[in-house]
N, C-alpha and C. Protein backbone atom coordinates (compact mmCIF):
# COMPACT_ATOMS: atom_id res chain seq x y z
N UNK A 1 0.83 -1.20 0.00
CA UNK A 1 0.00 0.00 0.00
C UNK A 1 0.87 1.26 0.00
N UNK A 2 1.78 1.53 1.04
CA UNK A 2 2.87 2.44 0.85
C UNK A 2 3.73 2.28 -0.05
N UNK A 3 3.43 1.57 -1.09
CA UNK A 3 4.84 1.83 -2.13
C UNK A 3 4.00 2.61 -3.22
N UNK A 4 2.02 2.22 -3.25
CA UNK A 4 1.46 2.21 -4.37
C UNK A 4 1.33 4.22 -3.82
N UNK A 5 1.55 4.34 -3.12
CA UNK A 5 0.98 5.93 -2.65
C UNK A 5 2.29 6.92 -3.03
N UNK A 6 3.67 5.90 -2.91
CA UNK A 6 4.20 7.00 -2.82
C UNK A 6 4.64 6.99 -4.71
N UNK A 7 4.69 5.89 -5.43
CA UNK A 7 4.40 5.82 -6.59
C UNK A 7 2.74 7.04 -7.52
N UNK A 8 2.25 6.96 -6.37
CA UNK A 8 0.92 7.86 -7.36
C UNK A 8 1.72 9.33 -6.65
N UNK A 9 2.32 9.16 -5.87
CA UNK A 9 2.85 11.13 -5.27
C UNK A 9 3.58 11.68 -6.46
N UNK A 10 4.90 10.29 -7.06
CA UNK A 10 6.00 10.60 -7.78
C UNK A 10 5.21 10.85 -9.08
N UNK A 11 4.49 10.36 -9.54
CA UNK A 11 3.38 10.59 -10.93
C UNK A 11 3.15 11.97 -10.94
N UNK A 12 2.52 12.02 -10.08
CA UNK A 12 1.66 13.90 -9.68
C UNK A 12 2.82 14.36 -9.68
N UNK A 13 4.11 14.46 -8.87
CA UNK A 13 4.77 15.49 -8.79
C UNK A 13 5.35 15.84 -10.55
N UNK A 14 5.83 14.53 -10.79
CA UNK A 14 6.26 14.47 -12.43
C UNK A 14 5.35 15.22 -13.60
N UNK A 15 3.77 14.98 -13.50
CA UNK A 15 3.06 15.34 -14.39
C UNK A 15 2.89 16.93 -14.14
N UNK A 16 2.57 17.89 -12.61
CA UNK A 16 2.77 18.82 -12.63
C UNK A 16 4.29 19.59 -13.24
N UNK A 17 5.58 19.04 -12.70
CA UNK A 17 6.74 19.40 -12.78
C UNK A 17 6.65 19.57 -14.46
N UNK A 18 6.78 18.51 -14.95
CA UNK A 18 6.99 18.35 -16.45
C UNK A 18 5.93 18.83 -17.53
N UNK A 19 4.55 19.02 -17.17
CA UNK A 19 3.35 19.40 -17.82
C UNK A 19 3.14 21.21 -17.39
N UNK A 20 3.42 21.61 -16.24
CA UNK A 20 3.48 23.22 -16.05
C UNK A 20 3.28 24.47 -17.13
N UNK A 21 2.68 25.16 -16.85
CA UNK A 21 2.41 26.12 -17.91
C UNK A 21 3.97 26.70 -17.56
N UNK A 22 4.33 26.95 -18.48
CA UNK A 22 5.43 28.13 -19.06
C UNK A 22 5.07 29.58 -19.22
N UNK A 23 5.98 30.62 -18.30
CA UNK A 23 6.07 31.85 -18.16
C UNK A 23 7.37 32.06 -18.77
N UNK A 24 7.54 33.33 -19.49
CA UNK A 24 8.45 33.84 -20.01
C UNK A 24 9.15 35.16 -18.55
N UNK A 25 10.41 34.57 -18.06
CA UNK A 25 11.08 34.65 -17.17
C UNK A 25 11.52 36.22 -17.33
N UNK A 26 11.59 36.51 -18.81
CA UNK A 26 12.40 37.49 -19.44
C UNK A 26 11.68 38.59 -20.51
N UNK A 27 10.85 39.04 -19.53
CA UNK A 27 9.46 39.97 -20.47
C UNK A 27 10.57 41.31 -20.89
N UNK A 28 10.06 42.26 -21.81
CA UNK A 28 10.73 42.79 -22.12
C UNK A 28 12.14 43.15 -22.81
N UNK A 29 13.00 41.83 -22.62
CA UNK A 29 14.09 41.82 -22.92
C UNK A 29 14.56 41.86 -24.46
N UNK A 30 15.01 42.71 -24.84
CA UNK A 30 15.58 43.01 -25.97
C UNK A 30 16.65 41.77 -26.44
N UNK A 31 16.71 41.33 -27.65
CA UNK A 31 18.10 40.46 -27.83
C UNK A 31 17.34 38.90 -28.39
N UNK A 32 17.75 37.78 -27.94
CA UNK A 32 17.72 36.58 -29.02
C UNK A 32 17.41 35.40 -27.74
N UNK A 33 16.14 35.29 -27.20
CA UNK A 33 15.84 34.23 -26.19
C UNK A 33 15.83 32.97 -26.81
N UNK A 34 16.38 32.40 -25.75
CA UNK A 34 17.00 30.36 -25.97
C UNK A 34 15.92 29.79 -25.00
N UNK A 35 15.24 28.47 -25.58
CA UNK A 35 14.71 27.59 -24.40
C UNK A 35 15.69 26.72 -24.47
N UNK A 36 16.06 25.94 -23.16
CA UNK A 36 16.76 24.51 -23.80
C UNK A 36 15.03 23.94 -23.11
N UNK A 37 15.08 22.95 -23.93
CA UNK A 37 13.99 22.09 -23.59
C UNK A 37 14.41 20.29 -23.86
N UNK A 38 13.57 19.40 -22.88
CA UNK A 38 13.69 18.05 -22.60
C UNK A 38 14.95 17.29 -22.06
N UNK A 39 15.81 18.55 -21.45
CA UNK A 39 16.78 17.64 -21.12
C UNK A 39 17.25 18.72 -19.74
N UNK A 40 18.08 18.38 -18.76
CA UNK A 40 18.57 19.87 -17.63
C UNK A 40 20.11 19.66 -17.93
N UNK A 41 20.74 19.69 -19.51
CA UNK A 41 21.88 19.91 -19.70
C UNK A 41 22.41 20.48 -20.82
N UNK A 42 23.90 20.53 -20.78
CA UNK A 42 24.32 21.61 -22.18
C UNK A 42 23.81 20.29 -23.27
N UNK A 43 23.17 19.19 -23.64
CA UNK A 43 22.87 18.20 -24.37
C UNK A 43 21.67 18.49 -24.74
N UNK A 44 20.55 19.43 -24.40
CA UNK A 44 19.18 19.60 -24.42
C UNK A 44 18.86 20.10 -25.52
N UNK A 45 18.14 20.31 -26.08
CA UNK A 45 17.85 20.89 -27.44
C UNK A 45 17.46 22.22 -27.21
N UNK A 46 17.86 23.10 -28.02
CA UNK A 46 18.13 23.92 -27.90
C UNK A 46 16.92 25.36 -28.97
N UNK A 47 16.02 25.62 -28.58
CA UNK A 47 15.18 26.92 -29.59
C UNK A 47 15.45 28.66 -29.33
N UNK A 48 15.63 29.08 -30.12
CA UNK A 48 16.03 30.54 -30.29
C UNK A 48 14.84 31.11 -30.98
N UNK A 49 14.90 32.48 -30.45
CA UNK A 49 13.42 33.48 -31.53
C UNK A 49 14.17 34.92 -30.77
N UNK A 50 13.10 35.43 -31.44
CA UNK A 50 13.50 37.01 -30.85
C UNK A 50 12.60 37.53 -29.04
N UNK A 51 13.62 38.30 -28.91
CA UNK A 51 13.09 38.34 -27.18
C UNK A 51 11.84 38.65 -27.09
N UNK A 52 10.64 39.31 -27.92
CA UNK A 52 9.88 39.94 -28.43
C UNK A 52 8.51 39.22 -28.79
N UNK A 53 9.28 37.72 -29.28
CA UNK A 53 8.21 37.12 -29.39
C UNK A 53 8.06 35.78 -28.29
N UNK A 54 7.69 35.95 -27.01
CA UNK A 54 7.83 34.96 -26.01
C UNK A 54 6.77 34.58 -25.91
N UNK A 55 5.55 34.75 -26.44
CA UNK A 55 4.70 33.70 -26.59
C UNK A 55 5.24 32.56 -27.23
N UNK A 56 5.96 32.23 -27.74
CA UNK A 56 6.56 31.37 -28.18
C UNK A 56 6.84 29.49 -26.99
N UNK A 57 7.02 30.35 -25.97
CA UNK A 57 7.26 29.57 -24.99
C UNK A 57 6.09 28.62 -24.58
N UNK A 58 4.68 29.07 -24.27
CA UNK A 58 3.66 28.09 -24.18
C UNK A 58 3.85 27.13 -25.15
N UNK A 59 3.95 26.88 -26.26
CA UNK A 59 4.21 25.99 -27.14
C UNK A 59 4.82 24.61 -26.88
N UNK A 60 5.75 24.84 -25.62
CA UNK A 60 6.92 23.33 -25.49
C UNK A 60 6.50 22.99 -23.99
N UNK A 61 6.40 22.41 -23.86
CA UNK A 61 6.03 21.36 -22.18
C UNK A 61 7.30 21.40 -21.47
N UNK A 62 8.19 20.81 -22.06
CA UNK A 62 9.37 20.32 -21.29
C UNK A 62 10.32 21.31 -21.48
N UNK A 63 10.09 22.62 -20.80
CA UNK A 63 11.48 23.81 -20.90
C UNK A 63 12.01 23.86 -19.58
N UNK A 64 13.06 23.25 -19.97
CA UNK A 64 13.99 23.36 -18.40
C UNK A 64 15.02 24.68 -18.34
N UNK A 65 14.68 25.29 -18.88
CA UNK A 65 15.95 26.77 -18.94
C UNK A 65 15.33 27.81 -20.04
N UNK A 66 15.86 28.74 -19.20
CA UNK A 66 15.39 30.15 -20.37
C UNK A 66 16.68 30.75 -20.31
N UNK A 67 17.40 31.39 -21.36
CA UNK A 67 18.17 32.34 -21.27
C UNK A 67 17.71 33.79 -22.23
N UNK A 68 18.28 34.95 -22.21
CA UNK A 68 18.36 36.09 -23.22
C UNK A 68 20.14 36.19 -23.62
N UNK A 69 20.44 36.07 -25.31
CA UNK A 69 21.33 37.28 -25.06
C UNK A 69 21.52 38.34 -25.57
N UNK A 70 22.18 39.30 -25.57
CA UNK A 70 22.14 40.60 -26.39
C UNK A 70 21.55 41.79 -25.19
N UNK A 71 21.43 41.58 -24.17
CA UNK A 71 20.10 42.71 -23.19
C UNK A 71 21.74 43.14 -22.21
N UNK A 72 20.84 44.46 -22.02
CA UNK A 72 21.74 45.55 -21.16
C UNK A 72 22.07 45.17 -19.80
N UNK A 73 22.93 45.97 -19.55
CA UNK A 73 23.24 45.54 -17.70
C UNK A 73 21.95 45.96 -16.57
N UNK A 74 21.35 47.61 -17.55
CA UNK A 74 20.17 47.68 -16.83
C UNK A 74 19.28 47.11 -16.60
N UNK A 75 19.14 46.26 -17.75
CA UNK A 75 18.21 44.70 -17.77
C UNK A 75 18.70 43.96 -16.71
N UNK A 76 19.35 43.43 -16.28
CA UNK A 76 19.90 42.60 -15.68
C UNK A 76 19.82 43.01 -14.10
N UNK A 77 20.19 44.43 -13.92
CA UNK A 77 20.14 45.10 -12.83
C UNK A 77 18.34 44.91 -12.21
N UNK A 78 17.78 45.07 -13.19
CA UNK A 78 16.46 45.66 -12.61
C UNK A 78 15.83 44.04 -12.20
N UNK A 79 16.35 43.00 -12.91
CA UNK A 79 15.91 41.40 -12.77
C UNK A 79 16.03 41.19 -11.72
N UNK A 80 17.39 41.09 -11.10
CA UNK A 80 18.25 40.65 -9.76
C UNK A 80 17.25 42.03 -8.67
N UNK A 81 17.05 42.79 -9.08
CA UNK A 81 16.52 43.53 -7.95
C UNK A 81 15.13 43.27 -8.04
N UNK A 82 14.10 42.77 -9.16
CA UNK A 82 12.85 42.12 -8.81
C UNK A 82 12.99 41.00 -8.21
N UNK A 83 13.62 40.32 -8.82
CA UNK A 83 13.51 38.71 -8.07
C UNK A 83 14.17 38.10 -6.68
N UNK A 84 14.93 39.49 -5.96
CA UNK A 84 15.48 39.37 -4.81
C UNK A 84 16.37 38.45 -5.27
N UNK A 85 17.19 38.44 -6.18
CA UNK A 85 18.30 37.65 -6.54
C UNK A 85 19.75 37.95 -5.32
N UNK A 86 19.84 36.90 -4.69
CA UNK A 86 21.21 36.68 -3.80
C UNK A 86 22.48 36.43 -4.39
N UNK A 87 23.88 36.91 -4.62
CA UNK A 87 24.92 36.83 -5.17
C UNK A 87 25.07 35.45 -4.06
N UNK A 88 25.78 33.94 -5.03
CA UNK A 88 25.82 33.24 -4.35
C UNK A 88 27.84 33.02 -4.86
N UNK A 89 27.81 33.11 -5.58
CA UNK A 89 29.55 33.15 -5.94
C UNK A 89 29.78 33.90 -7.95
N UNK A 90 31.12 34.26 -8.12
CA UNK A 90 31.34 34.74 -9.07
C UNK A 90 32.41 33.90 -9.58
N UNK A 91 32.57 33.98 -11.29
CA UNK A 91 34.07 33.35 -11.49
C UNK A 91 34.12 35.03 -12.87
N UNK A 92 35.46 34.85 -12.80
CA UNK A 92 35.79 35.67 -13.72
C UNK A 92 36.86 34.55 -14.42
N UNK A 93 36.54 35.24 -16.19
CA UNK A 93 37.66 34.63 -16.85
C UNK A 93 37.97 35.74 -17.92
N UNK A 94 38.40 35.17 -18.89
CA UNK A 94 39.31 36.44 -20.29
C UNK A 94 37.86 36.79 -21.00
N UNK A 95 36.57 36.12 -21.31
CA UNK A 95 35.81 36.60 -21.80
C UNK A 95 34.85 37.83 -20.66
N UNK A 96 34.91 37.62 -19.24
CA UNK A 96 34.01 38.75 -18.83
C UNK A 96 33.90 37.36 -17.11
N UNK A 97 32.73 38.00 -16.39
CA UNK A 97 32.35 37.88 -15.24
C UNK A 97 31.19 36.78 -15.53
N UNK A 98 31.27 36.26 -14.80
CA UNK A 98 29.64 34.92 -14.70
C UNK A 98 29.54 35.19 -12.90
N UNK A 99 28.20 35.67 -12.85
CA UNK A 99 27.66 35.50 -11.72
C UNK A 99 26.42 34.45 -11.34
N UNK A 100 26.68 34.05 -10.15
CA UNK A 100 25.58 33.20 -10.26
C UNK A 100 24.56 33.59 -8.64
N UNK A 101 23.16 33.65 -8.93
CA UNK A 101 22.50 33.72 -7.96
C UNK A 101 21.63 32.69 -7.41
N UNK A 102 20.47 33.01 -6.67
CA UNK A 102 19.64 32.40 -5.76
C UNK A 102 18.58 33.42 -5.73
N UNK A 103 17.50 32.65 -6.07
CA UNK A 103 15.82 33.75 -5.86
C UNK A 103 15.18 32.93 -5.14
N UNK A 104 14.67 33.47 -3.74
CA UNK A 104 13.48 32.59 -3.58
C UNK A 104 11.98 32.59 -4.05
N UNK A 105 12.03 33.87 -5.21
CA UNK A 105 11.05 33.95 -5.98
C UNK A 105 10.70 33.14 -7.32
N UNK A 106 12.00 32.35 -7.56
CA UNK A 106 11.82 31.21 -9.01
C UNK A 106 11.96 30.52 -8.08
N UNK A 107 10.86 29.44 -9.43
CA UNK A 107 10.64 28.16 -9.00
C UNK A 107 12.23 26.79 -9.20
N UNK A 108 12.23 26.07 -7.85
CA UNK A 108 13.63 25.29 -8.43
C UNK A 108 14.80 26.14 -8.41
N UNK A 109 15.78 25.20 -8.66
CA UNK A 109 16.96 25.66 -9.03
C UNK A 109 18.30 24.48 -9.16
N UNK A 110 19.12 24.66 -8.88
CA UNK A 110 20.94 23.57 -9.57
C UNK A 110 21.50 24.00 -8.41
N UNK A 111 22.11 22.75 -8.03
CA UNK A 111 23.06 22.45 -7.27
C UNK A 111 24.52 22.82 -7.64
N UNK A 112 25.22 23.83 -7.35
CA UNK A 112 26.59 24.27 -7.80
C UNK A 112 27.46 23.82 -6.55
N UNK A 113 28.62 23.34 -6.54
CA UNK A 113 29.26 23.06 -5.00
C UNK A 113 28.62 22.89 -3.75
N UNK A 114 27.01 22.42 -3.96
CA UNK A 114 26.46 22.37 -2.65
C UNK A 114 25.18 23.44 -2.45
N UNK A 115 25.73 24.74 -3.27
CA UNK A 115 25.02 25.57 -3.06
C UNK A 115 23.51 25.85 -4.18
N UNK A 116 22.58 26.33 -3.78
CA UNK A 116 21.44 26.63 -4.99
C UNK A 116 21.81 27.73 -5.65
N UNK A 117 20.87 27.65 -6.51
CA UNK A 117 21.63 28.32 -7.75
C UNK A 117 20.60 28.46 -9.08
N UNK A 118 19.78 29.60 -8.91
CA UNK A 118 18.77 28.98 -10.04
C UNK A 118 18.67 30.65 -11.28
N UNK A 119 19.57 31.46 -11.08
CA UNK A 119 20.16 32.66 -12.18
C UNK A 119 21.40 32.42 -12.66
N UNK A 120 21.85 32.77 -13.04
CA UNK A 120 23.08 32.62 -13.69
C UNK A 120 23.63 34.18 -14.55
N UNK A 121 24.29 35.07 -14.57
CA UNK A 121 24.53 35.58 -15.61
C UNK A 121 25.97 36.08 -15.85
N UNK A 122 26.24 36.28 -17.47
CA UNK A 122 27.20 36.54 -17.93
C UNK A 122 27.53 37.66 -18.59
N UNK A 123 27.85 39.08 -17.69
CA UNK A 123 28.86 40.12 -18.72
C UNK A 123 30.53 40.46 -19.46
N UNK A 124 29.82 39.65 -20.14
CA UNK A 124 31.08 39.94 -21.34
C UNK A 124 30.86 41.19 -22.38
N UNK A 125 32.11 40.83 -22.89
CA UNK A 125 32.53 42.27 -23.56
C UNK A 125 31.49 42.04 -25.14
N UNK A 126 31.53 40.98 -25.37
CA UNK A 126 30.23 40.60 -27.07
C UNK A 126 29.05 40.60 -26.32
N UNK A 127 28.91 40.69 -25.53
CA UNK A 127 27.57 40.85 -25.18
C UNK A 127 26.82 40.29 -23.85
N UNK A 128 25.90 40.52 -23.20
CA UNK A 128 25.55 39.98 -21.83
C UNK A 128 24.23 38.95 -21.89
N UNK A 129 24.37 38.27 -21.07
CA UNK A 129 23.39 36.77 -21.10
C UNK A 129 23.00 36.75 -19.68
N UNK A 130 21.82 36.35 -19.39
CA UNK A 130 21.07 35.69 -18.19
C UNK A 130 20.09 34.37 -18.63
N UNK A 131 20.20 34.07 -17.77
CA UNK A 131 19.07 32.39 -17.64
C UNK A 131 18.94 32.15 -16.40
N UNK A 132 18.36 31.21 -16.49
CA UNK A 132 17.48 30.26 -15.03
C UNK A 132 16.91 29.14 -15.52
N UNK A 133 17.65 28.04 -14.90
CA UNK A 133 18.31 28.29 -13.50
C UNK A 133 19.85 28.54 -14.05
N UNK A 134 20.11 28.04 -15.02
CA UNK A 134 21.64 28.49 -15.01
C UNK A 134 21.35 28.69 -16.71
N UNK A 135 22.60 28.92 -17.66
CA UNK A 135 22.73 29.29 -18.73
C UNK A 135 22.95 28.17 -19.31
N UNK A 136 22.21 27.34 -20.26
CA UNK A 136 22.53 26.22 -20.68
C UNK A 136 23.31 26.58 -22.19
N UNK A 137 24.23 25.85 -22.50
CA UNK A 137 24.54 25.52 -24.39
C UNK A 137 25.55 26.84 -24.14
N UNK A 138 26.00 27.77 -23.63
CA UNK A 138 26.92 28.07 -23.58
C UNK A 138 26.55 29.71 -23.71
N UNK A 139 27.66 30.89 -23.40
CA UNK A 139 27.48 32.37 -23.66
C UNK A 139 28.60 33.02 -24.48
């Protein structure tokens, strides 16, 4: 009896998790939005459109990541300050800065060294990128 209950929990949680309506994370944003969808890795397939047209997004069930790129720092600024985004660590390299945060306003998030982690963004010098939970397929 307890195996058949917690089997119908894991169903429900799966069919909500994986069936969820899709919100576009990134209203407004100027530049070239990515879903990765059906997979939570740089292996996922990967759709692009313009930031502009995010209706686009109801369309796919299984979107595990949103990114933008091409959008301003003010963009980025004004995100992290809606979503109560927490600086959780930084790396810098020769292309620019990757920061990564924590919202307890998005849903979920990635395990980085232990820590959550469900923003991600990248200012570089070609141009600046955000996603959630992290930046999949690369910046």
């Amino acid at each position: 009896m307890a195996k058949g209950v917690i089997v119908a929990i894991l169903v429900v949680f799966m069919a909500l998790y994986f069936g969820r309506a899709q919100k576009a994370m990134f209203l407004g944003a100027e530049g070239v939005y990515t879903l990765s969808v059906e997979n939570e890795s740089s292996s996922a397939k990967f759709i692009s459109f313009n930031a502009k047209d995010t209706d686009n997004i109801a369309k796919y069930k299984m979107v595990t990541g949103q990114s933008v790129y091409g959008i301003s720092k003010d963009y980025i600024d004004e995100f992290l300050t809606k979503y109560q985004c927490v600086l959780v660590f930084s790396e810098v390299t020769a292309y620019g800065e990757t920061n990564y945060y924590y919202s307890p306003k998005i849903w979920g998030y990635k395990s980085i060294n232990g820590k959550k982690v469900n923003v991600q963004t990248a200012i570089c010098s070609y141009g600046n990128t955000i996603g959630t939970p992290i930046i999949y397929g690369g910046y």
